[in-house]
C-alpha atoms as a PDB file:
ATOM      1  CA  UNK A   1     -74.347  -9.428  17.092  1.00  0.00           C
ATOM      2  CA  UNK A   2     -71.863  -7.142  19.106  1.00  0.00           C
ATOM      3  CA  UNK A   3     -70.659 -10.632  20.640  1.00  0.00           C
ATOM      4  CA  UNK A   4     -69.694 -11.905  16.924  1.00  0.00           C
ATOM      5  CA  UNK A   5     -68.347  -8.082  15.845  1.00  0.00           C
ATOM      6  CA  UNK A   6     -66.350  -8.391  18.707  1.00  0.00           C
ATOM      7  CA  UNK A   7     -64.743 -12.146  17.754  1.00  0.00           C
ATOM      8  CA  UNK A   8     -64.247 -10.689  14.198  1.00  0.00           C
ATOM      9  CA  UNK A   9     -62.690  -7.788  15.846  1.00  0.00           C
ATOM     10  CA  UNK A  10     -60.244 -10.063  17.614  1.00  0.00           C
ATOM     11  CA  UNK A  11     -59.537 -12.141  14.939  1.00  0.00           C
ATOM     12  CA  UNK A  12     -58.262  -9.557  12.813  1.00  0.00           C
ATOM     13  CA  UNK A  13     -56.285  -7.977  15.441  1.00  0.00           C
ATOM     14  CA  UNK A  14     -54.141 -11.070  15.977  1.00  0.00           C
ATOM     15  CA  UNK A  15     -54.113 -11.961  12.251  1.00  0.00           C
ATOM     16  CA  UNK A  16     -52.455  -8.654  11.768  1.00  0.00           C
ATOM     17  CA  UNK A  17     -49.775  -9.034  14.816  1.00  0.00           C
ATOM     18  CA  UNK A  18     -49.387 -12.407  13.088  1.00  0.00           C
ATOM     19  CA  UNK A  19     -48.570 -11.312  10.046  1.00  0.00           C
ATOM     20  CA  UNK A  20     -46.408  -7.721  11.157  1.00  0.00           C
ATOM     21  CA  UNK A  21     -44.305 -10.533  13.440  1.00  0.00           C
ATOM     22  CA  UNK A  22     -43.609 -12.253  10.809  1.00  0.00           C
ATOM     23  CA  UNK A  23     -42.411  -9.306   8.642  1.00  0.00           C
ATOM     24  CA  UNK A  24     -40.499  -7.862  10.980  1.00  0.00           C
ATOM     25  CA  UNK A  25     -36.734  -7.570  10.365  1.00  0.00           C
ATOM     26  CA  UNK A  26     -37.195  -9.043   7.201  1.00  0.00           C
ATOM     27  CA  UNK A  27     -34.855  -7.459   4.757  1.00  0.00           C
ATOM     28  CA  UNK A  28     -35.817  -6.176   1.178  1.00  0.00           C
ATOM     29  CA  UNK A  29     -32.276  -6.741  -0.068  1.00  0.00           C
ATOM     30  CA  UNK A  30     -31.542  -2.783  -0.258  1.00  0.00           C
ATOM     31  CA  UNK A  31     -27.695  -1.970  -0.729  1.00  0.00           C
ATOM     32  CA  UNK A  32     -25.729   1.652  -1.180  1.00  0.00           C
ATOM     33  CA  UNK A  33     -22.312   1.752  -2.883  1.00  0.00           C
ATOM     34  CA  UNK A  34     -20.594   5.462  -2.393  1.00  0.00           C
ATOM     35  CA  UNK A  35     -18.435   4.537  -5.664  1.00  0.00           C
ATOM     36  CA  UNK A  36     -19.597   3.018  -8.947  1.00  0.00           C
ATOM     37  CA  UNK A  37     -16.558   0.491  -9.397  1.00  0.00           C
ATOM     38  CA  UNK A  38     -18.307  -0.964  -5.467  1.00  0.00           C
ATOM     39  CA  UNK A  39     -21.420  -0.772  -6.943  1.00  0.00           C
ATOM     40  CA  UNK A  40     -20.491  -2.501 -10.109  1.00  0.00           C
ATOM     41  CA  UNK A  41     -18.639  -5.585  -7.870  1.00  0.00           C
ATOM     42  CA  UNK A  42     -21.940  -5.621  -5.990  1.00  0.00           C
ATOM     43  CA  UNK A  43     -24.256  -5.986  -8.806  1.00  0.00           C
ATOM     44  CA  UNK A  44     -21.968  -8.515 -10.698  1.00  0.00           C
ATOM     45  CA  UNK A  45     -22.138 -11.226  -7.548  1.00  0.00           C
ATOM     46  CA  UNK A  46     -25.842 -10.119  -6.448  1.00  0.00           C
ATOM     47  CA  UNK A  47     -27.034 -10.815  -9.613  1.00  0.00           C
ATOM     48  CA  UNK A  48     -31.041  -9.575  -9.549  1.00  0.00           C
ATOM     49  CA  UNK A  49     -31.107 -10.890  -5.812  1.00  0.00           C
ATOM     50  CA  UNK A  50     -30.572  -7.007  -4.413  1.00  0.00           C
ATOM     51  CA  UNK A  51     -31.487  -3.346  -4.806  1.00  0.00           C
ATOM     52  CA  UNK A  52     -27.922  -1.772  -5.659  1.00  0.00           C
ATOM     53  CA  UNK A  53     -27.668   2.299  -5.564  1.00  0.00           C
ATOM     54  CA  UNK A  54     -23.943   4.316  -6.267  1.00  0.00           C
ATOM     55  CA  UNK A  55     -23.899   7.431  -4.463  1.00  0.00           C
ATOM     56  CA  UNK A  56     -21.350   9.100  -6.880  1.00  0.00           C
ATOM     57  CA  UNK A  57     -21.477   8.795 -10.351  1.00  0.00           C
ATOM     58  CA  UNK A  58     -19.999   9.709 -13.388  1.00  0.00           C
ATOM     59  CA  UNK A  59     -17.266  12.921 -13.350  1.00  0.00           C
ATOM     60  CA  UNK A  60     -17.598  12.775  -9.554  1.00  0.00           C
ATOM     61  CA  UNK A  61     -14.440  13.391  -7.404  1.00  0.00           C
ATOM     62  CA  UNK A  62     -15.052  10.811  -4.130  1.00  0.00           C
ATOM     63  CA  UNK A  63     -12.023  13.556  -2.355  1.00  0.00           C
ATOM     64  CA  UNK A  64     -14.175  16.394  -2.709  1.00  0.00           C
ATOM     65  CA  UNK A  65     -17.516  14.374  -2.722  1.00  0.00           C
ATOM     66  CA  UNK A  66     -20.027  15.876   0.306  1.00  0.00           C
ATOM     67  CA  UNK A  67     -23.783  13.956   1.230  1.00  0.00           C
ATOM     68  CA  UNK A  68     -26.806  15.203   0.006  1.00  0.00           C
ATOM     69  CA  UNK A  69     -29.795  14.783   1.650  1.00  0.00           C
ATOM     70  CA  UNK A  70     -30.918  12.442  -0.866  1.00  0.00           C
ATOM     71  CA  UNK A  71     -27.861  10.634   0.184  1.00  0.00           C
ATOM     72  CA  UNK A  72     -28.255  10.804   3.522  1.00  0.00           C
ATOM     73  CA  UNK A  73     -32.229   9.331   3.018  1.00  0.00           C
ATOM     74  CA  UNK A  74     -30.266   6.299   0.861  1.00  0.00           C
ATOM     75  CA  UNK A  75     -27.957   5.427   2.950  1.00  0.00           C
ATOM     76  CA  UNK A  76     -30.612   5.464   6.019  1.00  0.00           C
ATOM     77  CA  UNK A  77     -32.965   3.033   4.145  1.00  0.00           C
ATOM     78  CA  UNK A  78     -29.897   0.857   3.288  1.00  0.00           C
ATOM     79  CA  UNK A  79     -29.368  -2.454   4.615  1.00  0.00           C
ATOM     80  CA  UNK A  80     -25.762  -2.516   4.210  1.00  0.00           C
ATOM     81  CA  UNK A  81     -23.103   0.259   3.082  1.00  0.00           C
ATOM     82  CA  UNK A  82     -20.269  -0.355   1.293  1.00  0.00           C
ATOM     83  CA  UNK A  83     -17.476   2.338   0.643  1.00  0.00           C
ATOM     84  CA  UNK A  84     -14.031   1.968  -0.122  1.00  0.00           C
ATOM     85  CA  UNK A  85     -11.853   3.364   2.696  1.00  0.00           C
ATOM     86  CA  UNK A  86      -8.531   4.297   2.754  1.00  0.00           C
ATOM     87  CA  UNK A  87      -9.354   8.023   3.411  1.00  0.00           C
ATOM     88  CA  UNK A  88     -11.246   8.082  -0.120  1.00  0.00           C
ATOM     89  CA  UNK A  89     -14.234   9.569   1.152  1.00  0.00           C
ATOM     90  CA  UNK A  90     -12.273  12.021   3.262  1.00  0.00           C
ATOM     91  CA  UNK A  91     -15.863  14.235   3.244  1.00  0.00           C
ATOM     92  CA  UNK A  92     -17.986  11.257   4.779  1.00  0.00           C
ATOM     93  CA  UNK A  93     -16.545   9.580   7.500  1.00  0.00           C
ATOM     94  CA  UNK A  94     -18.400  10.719  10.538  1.00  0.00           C
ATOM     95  CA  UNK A  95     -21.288   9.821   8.290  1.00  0.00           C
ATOM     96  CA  UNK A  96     -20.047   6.215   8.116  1.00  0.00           C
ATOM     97  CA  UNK A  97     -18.800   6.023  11.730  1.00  0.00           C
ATOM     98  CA  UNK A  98     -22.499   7.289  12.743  1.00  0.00           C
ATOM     99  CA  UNK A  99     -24.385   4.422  10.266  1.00  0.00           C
ATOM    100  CA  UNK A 100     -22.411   1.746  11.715  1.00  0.00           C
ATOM    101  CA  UNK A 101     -23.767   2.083  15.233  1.00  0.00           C
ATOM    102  CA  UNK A 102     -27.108   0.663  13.355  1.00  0.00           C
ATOM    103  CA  UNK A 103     -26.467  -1.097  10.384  1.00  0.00           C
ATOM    104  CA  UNK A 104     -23.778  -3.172   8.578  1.00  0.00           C
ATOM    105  CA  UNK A 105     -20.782  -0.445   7.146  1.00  0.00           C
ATOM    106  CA  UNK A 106     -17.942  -1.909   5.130  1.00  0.00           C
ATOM    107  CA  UNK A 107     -14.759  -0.168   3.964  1.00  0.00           C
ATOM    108  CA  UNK A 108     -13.642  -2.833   1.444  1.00  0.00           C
ATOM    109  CA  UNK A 109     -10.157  -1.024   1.079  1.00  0.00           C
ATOM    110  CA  UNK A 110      -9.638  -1.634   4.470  1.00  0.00           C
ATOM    111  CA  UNK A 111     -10.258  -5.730   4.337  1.00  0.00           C
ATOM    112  CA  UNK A 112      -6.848  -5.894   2.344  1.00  0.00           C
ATOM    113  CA  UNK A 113      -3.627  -7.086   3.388  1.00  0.00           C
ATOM    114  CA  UNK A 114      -1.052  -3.389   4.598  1.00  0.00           C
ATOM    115  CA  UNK A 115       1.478  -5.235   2.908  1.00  0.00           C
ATOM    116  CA  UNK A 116      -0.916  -4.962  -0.384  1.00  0.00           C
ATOM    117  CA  UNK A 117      -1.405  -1.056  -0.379  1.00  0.00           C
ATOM    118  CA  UNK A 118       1.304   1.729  -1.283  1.00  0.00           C
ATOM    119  CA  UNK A 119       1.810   3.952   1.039  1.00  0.00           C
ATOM    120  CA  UNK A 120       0.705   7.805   0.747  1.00  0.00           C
ATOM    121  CA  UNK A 121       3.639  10.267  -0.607  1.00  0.00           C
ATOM    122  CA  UNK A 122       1.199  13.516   1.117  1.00  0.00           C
ATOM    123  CA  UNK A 123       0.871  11.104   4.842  1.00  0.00           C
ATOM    124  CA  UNK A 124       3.143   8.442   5.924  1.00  0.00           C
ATOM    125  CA  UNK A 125       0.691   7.598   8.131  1.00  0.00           C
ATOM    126  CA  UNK A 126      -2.120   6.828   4.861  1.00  0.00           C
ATOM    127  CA  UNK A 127      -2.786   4.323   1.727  1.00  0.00           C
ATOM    128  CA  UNK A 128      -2.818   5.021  -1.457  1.00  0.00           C
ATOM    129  CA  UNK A 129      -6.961   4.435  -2.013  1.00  0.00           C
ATOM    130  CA  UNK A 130      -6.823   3.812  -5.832  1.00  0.00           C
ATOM    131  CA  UNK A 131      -7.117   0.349  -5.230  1.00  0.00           C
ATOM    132  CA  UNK A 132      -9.229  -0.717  -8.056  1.00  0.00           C
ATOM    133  CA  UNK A 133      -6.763  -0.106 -10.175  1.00  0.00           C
ATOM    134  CA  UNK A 134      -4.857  -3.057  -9.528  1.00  0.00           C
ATOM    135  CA  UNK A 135      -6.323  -5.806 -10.620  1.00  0.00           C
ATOM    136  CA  UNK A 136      -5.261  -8.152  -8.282  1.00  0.00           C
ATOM    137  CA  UNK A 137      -5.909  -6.770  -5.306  1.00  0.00           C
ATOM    138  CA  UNK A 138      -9.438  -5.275  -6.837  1.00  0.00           C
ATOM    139  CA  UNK A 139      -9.876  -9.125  -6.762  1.00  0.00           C
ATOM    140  CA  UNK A 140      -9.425  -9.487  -2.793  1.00  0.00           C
ATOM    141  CA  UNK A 141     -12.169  -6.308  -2.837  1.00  0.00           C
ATOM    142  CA  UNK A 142     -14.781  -8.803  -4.989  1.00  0.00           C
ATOM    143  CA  UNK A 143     -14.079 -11.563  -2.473  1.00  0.00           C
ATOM    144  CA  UNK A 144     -14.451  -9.779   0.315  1.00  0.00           C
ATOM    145  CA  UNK A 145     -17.970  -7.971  -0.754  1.00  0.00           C
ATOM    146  CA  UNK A 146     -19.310 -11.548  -1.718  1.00  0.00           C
ATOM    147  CA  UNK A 147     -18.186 -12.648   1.966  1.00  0.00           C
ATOM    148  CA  UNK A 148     -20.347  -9.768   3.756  1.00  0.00           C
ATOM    149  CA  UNK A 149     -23.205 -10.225   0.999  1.00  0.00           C
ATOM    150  CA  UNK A 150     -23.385 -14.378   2.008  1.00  0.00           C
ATOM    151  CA  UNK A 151     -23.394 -13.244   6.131  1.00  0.00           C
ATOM    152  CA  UNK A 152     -26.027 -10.983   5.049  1.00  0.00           C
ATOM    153  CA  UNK A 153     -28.392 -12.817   2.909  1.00  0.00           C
ATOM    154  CA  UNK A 154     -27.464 -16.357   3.105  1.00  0.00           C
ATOM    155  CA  UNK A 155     -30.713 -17.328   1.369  1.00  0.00           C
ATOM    156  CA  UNK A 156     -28.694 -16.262  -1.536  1.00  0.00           C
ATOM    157  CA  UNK A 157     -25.611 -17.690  -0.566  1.00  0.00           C
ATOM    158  CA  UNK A 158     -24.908 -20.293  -3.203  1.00  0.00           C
ATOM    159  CA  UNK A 159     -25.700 -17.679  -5.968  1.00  0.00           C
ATOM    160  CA  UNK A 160     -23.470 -15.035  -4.821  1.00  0.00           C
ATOM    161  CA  UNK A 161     -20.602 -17.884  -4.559  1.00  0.00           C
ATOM    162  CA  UNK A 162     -21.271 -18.833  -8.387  1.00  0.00           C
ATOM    163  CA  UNK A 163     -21.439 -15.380  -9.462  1.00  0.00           C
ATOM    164  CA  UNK A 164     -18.711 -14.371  -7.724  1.00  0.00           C
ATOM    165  CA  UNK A 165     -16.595 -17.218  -9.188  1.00  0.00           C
ATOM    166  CA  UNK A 166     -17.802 -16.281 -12.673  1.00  0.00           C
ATOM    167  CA  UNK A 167     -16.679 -12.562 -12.143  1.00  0.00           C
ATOM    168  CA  UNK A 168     -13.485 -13.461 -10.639  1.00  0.00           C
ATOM    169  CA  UNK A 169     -12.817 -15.533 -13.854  1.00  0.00           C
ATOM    170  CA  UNK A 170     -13.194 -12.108 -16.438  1.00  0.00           C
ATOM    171  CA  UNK A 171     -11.276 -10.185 -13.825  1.00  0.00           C
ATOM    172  CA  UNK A 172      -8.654 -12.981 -15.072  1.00  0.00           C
ATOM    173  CA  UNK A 173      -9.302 -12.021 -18.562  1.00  0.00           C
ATOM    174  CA  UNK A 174      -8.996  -8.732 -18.017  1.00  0.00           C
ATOM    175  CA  UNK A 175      -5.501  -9.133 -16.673  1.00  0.00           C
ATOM    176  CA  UNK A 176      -4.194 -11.354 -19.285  1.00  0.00           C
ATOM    177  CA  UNK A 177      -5.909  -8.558 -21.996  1.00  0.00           C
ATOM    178  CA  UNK A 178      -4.156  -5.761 -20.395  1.00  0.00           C
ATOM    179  CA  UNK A 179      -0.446  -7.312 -20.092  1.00  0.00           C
ATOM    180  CA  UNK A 180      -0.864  -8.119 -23.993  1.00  0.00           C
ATOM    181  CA  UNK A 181      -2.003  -4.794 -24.920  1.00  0.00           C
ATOM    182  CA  UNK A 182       1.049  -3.356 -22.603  1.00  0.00           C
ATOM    183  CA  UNK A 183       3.437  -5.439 -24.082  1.00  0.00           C
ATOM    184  CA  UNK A 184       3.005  -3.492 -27.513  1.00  0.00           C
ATOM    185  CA  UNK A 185       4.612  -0.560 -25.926  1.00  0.00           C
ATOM    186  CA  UNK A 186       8.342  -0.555 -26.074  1.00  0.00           C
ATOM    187  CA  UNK A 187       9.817  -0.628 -22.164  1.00  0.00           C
ATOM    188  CA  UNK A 188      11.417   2.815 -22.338  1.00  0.00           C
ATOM    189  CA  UNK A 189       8.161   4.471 -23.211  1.00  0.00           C
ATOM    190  CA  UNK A 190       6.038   3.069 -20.640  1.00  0.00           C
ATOM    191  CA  UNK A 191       5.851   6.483 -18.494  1.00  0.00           C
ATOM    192  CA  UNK A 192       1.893   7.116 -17.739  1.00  0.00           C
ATOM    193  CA  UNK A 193       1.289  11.511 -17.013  1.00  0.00           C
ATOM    194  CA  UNK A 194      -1.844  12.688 -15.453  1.00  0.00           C
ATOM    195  CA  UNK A 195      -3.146  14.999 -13.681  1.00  0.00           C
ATOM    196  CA  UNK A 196      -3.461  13.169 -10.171  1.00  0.00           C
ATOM    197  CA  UNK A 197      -1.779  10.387  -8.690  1.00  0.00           C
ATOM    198  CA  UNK A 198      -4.636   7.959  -9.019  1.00  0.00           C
ATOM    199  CA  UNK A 199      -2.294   5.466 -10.956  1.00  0.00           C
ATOM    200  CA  UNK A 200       0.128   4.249  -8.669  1.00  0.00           C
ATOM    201  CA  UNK A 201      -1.137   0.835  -8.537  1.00  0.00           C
ATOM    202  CA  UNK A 202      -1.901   0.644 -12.078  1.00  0.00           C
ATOM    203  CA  UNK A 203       1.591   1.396 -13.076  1.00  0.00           C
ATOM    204  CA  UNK A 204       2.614  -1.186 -10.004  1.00  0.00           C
ATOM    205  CA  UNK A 205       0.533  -3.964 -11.473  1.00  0.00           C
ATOM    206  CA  UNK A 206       0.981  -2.560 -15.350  1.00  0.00           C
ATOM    207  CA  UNK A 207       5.084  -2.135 -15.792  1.00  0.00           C
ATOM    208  CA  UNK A 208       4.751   1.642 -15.928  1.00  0.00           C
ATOM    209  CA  UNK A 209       6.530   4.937 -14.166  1.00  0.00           C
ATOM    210  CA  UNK A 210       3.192   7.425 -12.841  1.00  0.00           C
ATOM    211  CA  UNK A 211       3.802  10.836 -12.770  1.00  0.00           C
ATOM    212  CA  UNK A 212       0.841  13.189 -11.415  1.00  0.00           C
ATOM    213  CA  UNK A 213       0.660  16.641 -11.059  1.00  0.00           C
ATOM    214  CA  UNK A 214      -1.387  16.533  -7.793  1.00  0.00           C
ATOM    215  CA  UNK A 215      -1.160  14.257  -4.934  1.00  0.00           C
ATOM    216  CA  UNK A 216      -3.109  10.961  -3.970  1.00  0.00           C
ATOM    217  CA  UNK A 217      -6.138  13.609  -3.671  1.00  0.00           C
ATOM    218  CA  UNK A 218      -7.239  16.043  -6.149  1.00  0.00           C
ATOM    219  CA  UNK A 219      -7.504  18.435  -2.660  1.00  0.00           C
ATOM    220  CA  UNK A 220      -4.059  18.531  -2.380  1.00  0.00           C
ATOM    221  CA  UNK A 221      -2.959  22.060  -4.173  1.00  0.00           C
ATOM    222  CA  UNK A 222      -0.232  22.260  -7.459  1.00  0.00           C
ATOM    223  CA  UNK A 223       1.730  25.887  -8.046  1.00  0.00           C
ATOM    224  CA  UNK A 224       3.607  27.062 -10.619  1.00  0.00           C
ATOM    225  CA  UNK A 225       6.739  24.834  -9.670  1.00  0.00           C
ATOM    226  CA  UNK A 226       4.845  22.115 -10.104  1.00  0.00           C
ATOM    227  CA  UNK A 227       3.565  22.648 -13.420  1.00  0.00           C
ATOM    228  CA  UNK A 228       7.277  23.817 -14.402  1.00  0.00           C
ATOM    229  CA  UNK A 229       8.602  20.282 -12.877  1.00  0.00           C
ATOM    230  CA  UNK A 230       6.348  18.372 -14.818  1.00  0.00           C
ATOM    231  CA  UNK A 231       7.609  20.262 -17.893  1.00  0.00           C
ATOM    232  CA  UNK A 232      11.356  20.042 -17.500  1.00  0.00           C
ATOM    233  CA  UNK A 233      10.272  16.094 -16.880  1.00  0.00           C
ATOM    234  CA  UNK A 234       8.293  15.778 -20.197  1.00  0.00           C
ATOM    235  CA  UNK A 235      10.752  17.526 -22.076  1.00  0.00           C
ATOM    236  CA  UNK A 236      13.963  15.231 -21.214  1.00  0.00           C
ATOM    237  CA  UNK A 237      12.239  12.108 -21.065  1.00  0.00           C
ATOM    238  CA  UNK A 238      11.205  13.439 -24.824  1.00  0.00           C
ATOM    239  CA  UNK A 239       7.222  11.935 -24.281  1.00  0.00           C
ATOM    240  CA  UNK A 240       4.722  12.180 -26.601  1.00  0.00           C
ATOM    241  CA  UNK A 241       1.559  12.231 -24.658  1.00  0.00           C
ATOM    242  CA  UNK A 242      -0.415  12.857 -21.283  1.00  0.00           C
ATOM    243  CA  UNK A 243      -3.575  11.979 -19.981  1.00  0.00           C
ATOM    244  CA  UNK A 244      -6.391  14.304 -18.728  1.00  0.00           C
ATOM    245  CA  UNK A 245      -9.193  12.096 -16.195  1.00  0.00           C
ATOM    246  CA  UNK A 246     -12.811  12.401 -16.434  1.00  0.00           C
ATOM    247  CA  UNK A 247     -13.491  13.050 -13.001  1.00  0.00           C
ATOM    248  CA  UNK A 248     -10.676  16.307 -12.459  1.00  0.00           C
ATOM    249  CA  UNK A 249     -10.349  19.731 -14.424  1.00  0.00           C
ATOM    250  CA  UNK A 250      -7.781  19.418 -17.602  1.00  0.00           C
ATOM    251  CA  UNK A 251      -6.427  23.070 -16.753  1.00  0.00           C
ATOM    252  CA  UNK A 252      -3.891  22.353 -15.502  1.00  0.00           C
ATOM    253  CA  UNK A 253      -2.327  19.734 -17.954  1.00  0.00           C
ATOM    254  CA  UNK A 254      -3.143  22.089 -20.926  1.00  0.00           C
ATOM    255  CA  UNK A 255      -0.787  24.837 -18.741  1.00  0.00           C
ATOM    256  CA  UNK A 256       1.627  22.170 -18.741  1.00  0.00           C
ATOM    257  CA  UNK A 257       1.378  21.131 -22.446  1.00  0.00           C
ATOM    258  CA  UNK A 258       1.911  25.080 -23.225  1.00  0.00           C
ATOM    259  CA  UNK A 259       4.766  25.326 -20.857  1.00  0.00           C
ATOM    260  CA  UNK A 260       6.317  22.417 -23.165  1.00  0.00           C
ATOM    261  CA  UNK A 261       5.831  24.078 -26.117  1.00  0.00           C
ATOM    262  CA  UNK A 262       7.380  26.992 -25.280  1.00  0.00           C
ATOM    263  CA  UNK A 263      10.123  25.200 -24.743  1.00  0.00           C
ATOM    264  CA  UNK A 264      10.214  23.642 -28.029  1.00  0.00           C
ATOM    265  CA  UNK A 265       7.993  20.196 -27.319  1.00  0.00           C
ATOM    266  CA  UNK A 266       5.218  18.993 -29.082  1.00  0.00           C
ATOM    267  CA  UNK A 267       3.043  17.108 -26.344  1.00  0.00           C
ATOM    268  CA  UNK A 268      -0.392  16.075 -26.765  1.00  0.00           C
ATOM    269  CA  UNK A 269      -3.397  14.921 -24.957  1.00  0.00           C
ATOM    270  CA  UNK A 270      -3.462  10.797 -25.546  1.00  0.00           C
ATOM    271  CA  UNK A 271      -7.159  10.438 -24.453  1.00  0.00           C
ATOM    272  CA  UNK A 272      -9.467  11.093 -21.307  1.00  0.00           C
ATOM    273  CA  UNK A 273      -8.880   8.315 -18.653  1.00  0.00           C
ATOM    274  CA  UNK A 274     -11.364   6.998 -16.213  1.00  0.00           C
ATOM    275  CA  UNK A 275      -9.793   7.567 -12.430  1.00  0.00           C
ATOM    276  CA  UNK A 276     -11.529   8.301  -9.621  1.00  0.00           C
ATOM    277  CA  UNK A 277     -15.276   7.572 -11.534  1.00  0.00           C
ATOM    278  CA  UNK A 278     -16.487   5.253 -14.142  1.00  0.00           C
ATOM    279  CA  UNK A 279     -18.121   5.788 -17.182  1.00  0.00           C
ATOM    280  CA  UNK A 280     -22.364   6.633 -17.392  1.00  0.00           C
ATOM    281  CA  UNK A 281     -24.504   3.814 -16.222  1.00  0.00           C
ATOM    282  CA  UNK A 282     -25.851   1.861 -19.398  1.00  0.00           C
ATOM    283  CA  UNK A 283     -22.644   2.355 -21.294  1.00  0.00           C
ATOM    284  CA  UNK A 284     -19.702   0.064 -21.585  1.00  0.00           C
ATOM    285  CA  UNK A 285     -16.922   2.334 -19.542  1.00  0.00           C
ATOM    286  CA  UNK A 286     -20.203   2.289 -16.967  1.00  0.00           C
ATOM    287  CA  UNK A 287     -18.611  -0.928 -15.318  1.00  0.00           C
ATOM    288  CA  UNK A 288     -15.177  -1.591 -13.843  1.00  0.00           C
ATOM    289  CA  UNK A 289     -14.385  -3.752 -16.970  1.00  0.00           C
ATOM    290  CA  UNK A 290     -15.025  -1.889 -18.931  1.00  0.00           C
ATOM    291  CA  UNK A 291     -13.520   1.506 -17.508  1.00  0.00           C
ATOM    292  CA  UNK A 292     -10.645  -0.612 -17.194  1.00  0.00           C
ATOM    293  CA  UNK A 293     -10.748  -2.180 -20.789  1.00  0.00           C
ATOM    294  CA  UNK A 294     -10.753   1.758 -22.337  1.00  0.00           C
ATOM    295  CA  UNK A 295      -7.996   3.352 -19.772  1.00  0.00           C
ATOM    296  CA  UNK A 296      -5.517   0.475 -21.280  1.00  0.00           C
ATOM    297  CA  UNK A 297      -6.354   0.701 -24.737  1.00  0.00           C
ATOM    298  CA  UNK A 298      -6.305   4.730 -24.722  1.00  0.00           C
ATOM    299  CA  UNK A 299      -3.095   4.365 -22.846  1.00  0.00           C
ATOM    300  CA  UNK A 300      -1.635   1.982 -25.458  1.00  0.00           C
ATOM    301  CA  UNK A 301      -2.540   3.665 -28.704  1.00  0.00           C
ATOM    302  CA  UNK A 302      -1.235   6.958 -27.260  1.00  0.00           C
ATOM    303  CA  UNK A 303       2.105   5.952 -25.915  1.00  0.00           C
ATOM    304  CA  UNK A 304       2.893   2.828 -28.527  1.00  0.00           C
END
């Protein structure tokens, strides 16, 4: 009897080695995002292959953005980490630098072409990181997380590649939409105000002259001159409208529509924009299209 325990015994024991070998380093498809417009480009060419998680989400500044713990445990369990680069997540980069020693990190920002990105006003030395905003190069992003996805999960491989085809053709769409809805606005009037110079390459790809009232990051400080700048600016260019975001304070650009109507210039605010954050999951601003789709037609119906 203790002969035949023992055999059982045994038999389980290796069963189970069996089996845990077999397991072992097997992935469960688990990827983090620090953005939502990543995440979104992610879930579009993963399809319901992966587990997809953003770190920030709606109304969240990435410049000023700081880990959680809960973060932290996230981006631990992930398999791969995808952020955008480019000095966006100023707060998080030793975080990153310390991940990668263990685990697949990927600035996507950082897989373009220099001769793609504008160069910082605040740091010679930087990018612009507002990449998405150009539609284009936002493209070159998608291609490049498919790429990394198909290295790490080539069981999925030819999935990812038709998904990512299919996404790269509305990304098309989008463009074409855009530069009709743009073309209803009369050249001369095609000057885009906000409060932070998160536009650049939307007004590069779009036709139109950005002005901000902070820098490439909303850390970057604005004084009294600035706010009297952008008023002397508004006023003799005669505009009609400026544009508050959803993920920065509108303080300031109600200071600066006061400071124009003390001087005798009517100025309103043309809508909320989506800049550094999307819209909230489950809605349609909740993906890049989308977010995209609603910045050009609030832009358009203000400034036409």
């Amino acid at each position: 009897m203790k002969q035949w325990l023992g055999v059982m015994v045994l038999s389980l024991s290796l069963l189970l080695f069996g089996c845990s070998t077999e397991t072992e380093g097997k992935k469960e498809g688990i990827v983090v995002a620090t953005t939502g417009q990543i995440a979104d480009a992610i879930k579009e060419i993963s399809g319901d292959h992966l587990q997809v998680s953003a770190l920030m989400g709606p109304g969240v500044d990435p410049h000023l953005y700081k880990a959680t713990q809960s973060d932290l445990s996230k981006l631990d369990k992930a398999e791969v980490i995808f952020y955008n680069g480019l000095h966006l997540e100023g707060q998080m980069l030793d975080i990153f630098e310390q991940m990668a020693k263990d685990k697949t990190v990927l600035a996507v920002g950082e897989t373009l072409d220099e001769k793609q990105l504008l160069a910082s006003d605040d740091d010679s030395m930087l990018h612009d990181p507002h990449i998405w905003f150009d539609i284009e190069l936002w493209k070159g992003v998608v291609k490049a997380i498919s790429t990394q996805l198909q290295e790490e999960y080539p069981e999925f491989k030819d999935d990812f590649q038709t998904n990512e085809a299919s996404y790269l053709k509305k990304l098309d769409d989008l463009q074409s939409y855009a530069q009709n809805r743009v073309n209803e606005i009369p050249q001369q009037q095609r000057i885009l105000v906000t409060a932070h110079d998160a536009f650049n390459y939307f007004g590069r790809s779009q036709g139109f002259e950005v002005r901000g009232l902070q820098g490439l990051s909303t850390d970057s400080e604005y004084g009294v001159k600035d706010v009297q700048e952008m008023v002397d600016f508004l006023v003799e260019n005669k505009i009609k409208a400026l544009f508050i975001e959803s993920s920065v304070s509108d303080k300031a650009m109600k200071a600066v529509i006061e400071g124009a109507k003390e001087k005798g210039h009517d100025i309103v605010i043309g809508g909320e924009l989506f800049s550094d954050a999307m819209g909230a999951e489950g809605t349609t601003e909740g993906t890049y299209i989308g977010m995209y789709q609603h910045n050009i037609d609030t832009i358009v119906d203000a400034l036409k």
